[in-house]
PDB file of N, CA and C in Angstrom:
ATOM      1  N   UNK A   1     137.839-119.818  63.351  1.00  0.00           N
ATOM      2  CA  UNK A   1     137.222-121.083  63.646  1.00  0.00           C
ATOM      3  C   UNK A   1     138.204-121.920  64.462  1.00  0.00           C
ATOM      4  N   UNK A   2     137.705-122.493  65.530  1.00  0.00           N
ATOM      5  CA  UNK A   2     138.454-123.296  66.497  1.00  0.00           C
ATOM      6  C   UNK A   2     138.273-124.667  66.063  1.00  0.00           C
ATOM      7  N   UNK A   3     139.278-125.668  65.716  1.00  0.00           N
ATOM      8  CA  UNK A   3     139.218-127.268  65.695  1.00  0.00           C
ATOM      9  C   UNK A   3     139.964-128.055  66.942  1.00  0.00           C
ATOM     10  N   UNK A   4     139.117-128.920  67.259  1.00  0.00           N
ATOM     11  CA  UNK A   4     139.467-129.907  68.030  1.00  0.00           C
ATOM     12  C   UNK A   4     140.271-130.627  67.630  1.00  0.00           C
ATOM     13  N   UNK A   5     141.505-130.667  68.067  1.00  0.00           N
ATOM     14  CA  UNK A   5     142.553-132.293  67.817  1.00  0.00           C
ATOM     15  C   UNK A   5     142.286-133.308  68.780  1.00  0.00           C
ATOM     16  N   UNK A   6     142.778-134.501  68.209  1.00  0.00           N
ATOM     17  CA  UNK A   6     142.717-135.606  69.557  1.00  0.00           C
ATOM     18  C   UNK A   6     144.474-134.906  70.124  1.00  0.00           C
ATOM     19  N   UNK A   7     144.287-135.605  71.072  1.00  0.00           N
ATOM     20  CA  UNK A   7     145.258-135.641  72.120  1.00  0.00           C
ATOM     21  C   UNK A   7     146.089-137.338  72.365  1.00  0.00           C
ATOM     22  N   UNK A   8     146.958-137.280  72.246  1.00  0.00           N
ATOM     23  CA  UNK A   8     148.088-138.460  72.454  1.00  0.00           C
ATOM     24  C   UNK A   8     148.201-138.294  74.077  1.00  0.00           C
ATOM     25  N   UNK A   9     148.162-139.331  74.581  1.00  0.00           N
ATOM     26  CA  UNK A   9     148.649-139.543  76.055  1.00  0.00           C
ATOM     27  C   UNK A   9     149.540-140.960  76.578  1.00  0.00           C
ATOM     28  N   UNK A  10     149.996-140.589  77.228  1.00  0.00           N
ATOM     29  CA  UNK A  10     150.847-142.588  77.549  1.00  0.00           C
ATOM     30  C   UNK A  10     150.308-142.680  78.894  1.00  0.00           C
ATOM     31  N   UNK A  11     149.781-143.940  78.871  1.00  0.00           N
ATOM     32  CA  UNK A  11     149.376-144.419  80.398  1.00  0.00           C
ATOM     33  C   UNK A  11     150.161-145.867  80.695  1.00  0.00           C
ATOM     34  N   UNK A  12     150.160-146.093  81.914  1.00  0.00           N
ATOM     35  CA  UNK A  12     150.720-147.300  82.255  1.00  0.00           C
ATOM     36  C   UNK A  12     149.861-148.163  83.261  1.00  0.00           C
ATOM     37  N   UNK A  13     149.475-149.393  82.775  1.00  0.00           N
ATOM     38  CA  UNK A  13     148.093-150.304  82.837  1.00  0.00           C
ATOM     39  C   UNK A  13     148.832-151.364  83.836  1.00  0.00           C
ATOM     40  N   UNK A  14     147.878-151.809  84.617  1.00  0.00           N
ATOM     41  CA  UNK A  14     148.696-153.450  85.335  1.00  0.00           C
ATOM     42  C   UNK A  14     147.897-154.497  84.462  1.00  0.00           C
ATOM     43  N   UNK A  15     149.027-155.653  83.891  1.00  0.00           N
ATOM     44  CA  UNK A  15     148.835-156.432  83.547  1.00  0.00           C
ATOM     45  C   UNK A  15     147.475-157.286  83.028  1.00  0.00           C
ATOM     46  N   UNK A  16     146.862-156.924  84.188  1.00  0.00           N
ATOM     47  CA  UNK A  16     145.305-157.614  84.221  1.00  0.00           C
ATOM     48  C   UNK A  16     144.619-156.856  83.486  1.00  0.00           C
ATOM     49  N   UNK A  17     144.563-155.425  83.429  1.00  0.00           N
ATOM     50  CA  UNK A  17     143.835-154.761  82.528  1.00  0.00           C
ATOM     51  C   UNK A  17     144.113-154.382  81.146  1.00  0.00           C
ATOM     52  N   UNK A  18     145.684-154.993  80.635  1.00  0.00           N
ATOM     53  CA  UNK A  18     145.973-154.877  79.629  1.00  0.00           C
ATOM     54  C   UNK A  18     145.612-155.967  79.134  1.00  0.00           C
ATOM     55  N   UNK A  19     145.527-157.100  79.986  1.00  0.00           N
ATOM     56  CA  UNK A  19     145.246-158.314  79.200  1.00  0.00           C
ATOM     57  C   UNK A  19     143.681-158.239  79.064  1.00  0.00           C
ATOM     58  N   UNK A  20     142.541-157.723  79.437  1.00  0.00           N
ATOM     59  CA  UNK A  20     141.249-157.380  79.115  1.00  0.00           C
ATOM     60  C   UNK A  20     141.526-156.276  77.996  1.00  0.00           C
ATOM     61  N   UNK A  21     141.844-155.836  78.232  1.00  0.00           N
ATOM     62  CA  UNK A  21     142.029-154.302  76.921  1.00  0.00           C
ATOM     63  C   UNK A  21     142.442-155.338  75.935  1.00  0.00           C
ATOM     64  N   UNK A  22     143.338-155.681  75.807  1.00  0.00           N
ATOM     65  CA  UNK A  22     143.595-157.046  74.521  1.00  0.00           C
ATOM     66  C   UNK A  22     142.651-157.619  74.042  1.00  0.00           C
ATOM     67  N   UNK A  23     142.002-158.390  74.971  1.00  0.00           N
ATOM     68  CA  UNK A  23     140.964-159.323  74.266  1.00  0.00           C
ATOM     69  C   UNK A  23     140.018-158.411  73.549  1.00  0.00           C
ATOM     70  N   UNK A  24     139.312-157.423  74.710  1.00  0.00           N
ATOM     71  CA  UNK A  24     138.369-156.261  73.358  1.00  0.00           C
ATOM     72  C   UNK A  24     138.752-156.058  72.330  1.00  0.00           C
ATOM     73  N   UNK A  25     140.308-155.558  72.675  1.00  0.00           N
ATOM     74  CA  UNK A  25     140.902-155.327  71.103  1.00  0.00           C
ATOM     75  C   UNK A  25     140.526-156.268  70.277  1.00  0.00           C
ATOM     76  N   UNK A  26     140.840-157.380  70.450  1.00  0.00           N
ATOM     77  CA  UNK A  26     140.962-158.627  69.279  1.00  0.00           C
ATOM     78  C   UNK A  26     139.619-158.389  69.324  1.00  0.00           C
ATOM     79  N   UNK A  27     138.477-159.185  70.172  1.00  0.00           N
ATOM     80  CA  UNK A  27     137.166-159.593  69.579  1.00  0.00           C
ATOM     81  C   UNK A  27     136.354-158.229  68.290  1.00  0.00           C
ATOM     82  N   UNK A  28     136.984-157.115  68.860  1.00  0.00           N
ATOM     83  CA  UNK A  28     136.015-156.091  67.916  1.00  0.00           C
ATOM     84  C   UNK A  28     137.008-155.962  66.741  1.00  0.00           C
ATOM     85  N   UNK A  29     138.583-156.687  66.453  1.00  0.00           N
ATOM     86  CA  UNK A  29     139.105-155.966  65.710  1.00  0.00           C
ATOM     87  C   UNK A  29     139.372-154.835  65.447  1.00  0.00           C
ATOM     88  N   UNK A  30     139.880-154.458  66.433  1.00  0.00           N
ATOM     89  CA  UNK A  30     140.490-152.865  66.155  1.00  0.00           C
ATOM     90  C   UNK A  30     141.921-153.028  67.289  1.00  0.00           C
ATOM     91  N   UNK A  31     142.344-151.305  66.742  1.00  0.00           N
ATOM     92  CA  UNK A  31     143.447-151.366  67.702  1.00  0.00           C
ATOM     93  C   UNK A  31     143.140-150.902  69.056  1.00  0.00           C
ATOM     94  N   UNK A  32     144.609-151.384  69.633  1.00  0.00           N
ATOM     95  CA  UNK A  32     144.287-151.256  71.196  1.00  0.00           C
ATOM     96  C   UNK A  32     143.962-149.909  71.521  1.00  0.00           C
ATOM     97  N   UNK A  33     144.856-149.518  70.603  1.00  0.00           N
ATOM     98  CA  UNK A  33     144.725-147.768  71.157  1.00  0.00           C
ATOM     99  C   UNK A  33     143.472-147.228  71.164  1.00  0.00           C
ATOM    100  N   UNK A  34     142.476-147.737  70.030  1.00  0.00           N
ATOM    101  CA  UNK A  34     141.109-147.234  69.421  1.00  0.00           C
ATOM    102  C   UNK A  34     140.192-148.014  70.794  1.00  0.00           C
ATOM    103  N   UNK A  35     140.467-149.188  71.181  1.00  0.00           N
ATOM    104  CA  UNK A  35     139.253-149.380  71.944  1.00  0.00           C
ATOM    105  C   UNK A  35     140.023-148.878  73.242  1.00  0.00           C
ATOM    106  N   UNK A  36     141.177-148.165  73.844  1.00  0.00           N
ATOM    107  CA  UNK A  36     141.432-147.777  75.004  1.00  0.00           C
ATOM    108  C   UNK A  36     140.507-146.604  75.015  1.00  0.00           C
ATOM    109  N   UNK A  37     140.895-146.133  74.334  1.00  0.00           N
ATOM    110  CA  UNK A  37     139.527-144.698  73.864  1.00  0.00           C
ATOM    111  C   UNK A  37     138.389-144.702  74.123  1.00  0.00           C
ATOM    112  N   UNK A  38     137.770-145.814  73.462  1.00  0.00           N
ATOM    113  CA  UNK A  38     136.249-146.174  73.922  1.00  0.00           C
ATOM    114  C   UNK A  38     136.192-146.359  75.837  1.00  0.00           C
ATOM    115  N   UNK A  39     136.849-147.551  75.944  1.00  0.00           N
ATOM    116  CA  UNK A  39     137.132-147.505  77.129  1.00  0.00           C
ATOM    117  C   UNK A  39     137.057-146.235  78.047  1.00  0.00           C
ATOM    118  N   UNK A  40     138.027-145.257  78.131  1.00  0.00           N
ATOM    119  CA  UNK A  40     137.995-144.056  78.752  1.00  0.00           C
ATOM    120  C   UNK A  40     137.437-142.912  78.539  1.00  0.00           C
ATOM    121  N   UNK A  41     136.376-143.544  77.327  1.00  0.00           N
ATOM    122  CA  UNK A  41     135.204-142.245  77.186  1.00  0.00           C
ATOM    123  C   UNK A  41     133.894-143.090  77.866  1.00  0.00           C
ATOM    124  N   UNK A  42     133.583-143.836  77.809  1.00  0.00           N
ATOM    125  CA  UNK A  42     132.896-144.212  78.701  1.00  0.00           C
ATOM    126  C   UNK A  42     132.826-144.512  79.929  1.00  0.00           C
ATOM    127  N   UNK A  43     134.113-144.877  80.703  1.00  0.00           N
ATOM    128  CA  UNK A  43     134.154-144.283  82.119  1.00  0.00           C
ATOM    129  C   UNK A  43     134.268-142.776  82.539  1.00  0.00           C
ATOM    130  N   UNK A  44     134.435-142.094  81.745  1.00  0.00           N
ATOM    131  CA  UNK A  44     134.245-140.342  81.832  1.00  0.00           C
ATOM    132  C   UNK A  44     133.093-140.002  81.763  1.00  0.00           C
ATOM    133  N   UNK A  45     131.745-140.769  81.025  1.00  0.00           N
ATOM    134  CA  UNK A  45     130.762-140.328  80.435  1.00  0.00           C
ATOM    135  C   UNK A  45     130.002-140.746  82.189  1.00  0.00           C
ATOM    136  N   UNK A  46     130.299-142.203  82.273  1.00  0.00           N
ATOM    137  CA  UNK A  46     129.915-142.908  83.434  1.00  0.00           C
ATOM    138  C   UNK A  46     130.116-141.341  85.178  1.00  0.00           C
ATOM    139  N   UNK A  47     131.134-141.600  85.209  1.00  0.00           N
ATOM    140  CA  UNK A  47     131.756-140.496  86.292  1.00  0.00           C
ATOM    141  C   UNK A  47     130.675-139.254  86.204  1.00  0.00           C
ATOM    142  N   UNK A  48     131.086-138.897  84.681  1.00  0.00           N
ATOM    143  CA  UNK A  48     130.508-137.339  84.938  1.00  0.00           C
ATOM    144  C   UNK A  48     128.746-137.446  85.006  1.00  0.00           C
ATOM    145  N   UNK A  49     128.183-138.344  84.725  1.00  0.00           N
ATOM    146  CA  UNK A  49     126.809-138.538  84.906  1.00  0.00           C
ATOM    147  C   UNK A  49     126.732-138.760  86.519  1.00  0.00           C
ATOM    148  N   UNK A  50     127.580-139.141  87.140  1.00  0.00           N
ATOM    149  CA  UNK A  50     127.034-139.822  88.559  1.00  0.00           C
ATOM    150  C   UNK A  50     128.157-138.127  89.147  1.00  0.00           C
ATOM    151  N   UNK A  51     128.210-137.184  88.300  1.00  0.00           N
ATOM    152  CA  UNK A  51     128.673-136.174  89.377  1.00  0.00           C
ATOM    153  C   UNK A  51     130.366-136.313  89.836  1.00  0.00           C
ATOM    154  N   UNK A  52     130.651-137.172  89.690  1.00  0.00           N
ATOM    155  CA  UNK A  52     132.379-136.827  89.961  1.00  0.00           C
ATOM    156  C   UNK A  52     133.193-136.237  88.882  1.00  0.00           C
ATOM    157  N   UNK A  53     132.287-135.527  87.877  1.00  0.00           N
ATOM    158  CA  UNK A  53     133.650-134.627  87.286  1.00  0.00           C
ATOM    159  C   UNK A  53     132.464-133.585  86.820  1.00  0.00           C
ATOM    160  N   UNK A  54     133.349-132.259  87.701  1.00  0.00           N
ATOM    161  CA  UNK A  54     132.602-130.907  87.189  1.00  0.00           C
ATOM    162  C   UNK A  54     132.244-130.710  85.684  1.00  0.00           C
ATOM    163  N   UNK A  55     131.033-130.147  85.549  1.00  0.00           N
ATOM    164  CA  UNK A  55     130.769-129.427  83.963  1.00  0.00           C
ATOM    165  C   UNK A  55     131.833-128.562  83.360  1.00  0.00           C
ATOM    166  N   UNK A  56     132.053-128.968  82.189  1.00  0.00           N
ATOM    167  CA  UNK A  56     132.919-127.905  81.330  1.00  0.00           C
ATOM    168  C   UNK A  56     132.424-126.522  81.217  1.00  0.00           C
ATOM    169  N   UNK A  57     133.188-126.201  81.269  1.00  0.00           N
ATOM    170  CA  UNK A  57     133.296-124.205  81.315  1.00  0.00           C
ATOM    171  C   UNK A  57     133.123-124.107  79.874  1.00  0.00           C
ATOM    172  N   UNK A  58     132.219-123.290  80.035  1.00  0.00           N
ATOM    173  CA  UNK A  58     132.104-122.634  78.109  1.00  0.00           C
ATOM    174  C   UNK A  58     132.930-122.223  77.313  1.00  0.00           C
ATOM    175  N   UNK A  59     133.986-122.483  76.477  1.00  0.00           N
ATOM    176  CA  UNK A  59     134.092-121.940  75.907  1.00  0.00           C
ATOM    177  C   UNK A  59     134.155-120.932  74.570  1.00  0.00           C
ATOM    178  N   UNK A  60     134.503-119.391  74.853  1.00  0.00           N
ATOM    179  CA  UNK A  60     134.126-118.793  73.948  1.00  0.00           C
ATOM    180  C   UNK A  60     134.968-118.004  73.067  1.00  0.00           C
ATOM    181  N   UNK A  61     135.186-118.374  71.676  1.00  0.00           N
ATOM    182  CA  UNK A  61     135.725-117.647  70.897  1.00  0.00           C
ATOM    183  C   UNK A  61     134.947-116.566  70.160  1.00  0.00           C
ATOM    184  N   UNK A  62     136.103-115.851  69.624  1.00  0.00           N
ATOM    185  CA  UNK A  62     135.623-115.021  68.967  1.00  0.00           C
ATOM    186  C   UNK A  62     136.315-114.931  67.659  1.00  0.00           C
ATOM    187  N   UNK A  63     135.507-114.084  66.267  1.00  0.00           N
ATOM    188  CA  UNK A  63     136.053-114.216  65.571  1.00  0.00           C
ATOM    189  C   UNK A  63     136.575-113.101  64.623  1.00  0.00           C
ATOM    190  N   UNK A  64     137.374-111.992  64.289  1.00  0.00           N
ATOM    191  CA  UNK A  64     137.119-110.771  64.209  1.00  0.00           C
ATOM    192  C   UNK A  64     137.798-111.500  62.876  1.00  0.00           C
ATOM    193  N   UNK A  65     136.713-110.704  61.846  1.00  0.00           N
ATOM    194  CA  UNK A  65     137.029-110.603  60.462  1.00  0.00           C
ATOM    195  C   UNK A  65     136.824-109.261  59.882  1.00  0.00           C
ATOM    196  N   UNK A  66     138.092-108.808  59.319  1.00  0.00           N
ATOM    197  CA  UNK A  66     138.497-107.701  58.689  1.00  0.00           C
ATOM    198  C   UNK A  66     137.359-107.538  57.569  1.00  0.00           C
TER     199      UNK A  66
END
């Protein structure tokens, strides 16, 4: 059985968009990190609907049990 982990990444933001990423943070109460997430799954979701990011390749495991 295959599990998904999240993934840790460091990005580096200009000012203006950290200070919007802040305020979301605060108004929904959560952390920054949690609504950067939201954030960059919905411009991915956005992108890949309008075609700028190829479909994922299938992947396929297998599972050989003795």
């Amino acid at each position: 059985m295959t599990f998904l982990m999240p993934k840790r990444v460091t990005v580096t933001l200009a000012d203006t968009v950290a200070d919007k990423l802040q305020r979301w943070s605060d108004a929904r109460g959560q952390a920054i990190a949690t609504v950067a997430g939201v954030a960059i799954e919905l411009a991915l979701n956005e992108a890949e609907t309008r075609g700028e990011i190829p479909p994922a390749k299938e992947i396929v495991t297998t599972n050989k049990e003795k």
